[in-house]
N, C-alpha and C. Protein backbone atom coordinates (compact mmCIF):
# COMPACT_ATOMS: atom_id res chain seq x y z
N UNK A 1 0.84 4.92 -4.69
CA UNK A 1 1.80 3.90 -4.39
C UNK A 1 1.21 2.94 -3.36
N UNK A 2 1.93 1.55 -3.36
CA UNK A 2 1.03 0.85 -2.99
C UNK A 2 1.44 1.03 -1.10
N UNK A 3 0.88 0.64 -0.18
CA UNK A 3 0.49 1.11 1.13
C UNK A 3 1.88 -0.09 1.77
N UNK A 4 1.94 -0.85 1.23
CA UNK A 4 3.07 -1.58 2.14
C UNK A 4 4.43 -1.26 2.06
N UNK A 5 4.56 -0.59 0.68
CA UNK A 5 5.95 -0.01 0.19
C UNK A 5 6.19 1.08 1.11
N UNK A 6 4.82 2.03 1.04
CA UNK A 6 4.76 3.14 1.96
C UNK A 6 5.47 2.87 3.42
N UNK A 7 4.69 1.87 4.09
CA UNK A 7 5.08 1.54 5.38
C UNK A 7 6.45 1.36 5.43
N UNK A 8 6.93 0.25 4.23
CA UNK A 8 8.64 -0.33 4.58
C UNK A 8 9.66 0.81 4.37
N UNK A 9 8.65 1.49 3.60
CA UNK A 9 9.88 3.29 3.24
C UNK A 9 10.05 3.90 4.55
N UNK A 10 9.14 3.67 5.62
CA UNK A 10 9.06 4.93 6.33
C UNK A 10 9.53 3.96 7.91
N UNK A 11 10.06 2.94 7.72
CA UNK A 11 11.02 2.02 8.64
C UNK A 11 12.11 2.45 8.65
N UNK A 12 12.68 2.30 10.15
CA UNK A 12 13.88 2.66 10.39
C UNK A 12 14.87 1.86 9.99
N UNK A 13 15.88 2.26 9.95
CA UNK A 13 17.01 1.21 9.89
C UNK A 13 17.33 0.01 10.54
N UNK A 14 16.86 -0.05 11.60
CA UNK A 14 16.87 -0.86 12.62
C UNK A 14 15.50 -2.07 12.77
N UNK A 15 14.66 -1.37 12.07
CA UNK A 15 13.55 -2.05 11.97
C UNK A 15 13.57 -2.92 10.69
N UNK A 16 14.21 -2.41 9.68
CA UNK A 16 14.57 -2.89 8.61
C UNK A 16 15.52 -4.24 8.66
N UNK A 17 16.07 -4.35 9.42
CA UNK A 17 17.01 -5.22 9.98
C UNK A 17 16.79 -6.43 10.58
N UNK A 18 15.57 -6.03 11.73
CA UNK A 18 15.05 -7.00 12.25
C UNK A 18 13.91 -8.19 11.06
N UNK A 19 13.11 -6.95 10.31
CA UNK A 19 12.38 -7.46 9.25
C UNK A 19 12.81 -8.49 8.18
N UNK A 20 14.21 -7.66 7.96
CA UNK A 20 14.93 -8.77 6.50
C UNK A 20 15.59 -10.09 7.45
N UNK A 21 16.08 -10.18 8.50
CA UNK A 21 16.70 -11.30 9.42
C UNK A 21 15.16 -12.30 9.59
N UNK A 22 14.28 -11.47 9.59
CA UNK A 22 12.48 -12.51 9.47
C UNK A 22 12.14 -13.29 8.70
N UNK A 23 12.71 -12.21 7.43
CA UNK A 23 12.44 -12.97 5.91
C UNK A 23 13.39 -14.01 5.14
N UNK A 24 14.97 -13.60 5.95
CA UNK A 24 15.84 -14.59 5.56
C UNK A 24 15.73 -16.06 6.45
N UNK A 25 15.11 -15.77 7.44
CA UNK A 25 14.75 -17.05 8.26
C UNK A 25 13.53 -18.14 7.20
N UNK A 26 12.57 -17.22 7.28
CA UNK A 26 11.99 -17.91 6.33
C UNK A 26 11.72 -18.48 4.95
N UNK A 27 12.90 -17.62 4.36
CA UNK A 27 13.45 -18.20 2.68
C UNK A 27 14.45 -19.45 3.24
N UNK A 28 15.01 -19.63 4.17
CA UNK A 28 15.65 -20.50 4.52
C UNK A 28 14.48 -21.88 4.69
N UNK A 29 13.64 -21.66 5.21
CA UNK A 29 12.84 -22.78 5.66
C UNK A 29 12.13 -23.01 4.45
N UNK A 30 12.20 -22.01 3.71
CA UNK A 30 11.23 -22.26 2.26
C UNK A 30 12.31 -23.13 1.32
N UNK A 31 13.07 -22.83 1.58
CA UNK A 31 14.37 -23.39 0.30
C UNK A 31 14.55 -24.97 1.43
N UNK A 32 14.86 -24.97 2.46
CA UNK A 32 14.66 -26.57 3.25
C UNK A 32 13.62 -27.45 2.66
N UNK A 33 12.72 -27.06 2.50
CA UNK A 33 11.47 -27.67 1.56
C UNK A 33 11.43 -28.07 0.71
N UNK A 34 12.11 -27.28 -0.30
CA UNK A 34 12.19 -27.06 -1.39
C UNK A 34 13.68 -28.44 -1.86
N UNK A 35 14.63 -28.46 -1.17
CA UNK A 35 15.51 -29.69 -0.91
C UNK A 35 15.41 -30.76 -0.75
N UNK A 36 13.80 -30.60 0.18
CA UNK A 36 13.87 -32.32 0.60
C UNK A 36 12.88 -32.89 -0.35
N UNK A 37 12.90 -32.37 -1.62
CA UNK A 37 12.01 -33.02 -2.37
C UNK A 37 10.53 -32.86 -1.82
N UNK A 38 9.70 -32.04 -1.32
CA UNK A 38 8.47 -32.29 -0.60
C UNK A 38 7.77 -31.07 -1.30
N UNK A 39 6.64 -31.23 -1.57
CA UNK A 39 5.84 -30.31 -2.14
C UNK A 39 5.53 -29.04 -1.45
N UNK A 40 6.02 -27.87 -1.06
CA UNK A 40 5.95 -26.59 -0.44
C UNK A 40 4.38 -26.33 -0.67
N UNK A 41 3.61 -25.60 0.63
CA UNK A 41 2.21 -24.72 0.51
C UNK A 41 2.45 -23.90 -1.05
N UNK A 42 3.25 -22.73 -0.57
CA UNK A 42 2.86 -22.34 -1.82
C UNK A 42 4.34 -21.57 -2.56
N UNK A 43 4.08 -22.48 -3.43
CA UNK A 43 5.43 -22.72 -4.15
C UNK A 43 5.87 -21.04 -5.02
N UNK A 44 5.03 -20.22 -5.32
CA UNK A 44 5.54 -18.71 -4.92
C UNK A 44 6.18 -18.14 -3.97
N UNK A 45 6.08 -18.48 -2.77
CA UNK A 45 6.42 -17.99 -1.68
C UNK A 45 8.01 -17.61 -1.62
N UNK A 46 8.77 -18.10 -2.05
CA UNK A 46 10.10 -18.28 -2.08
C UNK A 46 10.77 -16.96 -2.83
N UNK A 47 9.87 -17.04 -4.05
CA UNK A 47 10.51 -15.54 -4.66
C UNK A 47 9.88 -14.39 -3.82
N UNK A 48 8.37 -14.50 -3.44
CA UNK A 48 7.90 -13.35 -2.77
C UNK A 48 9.17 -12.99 -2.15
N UNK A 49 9.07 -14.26 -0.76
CA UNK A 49 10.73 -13.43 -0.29
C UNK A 49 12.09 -12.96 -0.55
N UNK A 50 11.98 -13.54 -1.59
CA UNK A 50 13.60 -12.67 -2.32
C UNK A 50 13.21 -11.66 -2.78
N UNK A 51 12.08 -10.97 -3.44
CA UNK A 51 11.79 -9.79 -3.34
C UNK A 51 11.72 -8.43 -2.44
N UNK A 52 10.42 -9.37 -1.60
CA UNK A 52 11.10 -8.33 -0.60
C UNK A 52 12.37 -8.04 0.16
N UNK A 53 13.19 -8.66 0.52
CA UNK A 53 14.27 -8.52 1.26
C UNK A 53 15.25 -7.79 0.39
N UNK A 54 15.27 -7.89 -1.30
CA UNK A 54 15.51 -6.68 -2.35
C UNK A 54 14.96 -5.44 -2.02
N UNK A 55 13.71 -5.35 -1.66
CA UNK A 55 13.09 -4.21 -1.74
C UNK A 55 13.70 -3.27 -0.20
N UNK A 56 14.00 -4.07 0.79
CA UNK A 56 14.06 -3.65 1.76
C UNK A 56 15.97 -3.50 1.72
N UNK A 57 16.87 -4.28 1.22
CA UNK A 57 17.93 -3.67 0.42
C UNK A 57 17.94 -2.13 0.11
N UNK A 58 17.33 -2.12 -1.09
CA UNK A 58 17.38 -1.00 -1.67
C UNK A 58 16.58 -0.13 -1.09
N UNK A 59 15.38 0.04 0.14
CA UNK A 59 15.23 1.10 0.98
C UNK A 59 16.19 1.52 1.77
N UNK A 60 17.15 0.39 2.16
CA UNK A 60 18.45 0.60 3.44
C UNK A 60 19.62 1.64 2.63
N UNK A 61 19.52 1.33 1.35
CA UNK A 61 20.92 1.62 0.39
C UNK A 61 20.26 3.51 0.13
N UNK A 62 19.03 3.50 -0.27
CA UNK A 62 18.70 5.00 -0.32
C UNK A 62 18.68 5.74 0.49
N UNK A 63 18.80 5.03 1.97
CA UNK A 63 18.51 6.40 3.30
C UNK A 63 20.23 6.20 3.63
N UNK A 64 21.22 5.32 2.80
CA UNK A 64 22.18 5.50 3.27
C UNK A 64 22.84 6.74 2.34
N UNK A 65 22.04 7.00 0.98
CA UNK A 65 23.21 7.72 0.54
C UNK A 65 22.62 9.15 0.46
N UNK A 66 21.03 8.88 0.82
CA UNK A 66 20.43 10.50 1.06
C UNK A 66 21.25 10.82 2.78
N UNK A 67 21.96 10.38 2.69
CA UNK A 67 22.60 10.23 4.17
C UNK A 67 21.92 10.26 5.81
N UNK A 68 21.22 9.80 6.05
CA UNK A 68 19.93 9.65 6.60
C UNK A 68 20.44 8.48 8.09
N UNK A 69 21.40 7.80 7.27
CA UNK A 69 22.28 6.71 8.71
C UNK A 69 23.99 6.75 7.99
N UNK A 70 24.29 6.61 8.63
CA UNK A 70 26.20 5.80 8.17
C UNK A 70 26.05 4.51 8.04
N UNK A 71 26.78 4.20 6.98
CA UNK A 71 27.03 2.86 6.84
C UNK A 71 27.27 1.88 7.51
């Protein structure tokens, strides 16, 4: 499995939190870009981050129901 999944699996809840509030900052600034009509670096970038912040979703949603934190 690949080594970054590894890492984001083995994040706390709390760390997870701070991480996806990182990534929603910056899908925000990516999608601002993306509005003002202006050609973005790199015009992937945008889904990268909706991915991950899915991925990091659904790590938060599995340690909630292996019961691991409370909701």
């Amino acid at each position: 499995m690949n080594k970054k999944l590894n890492d984001m699996r083995q994040m706390s809840v709390t760390e997870m939190n701070v991480k996806m509030a990182q990534l929603k900052n910056d899908l925000a600034k990516e999608q601002s870009v993306k509005a003002t009509n202006t050609r973005p670096e790199n015009p992937g970038k945008a889904r990268l981050l909706r991915r991950q912040i899915a991925r990091i979703l659904t790590f938060k949603r599995q340690k909630e129901t292996k019961g691991e934190v409370s909701p």
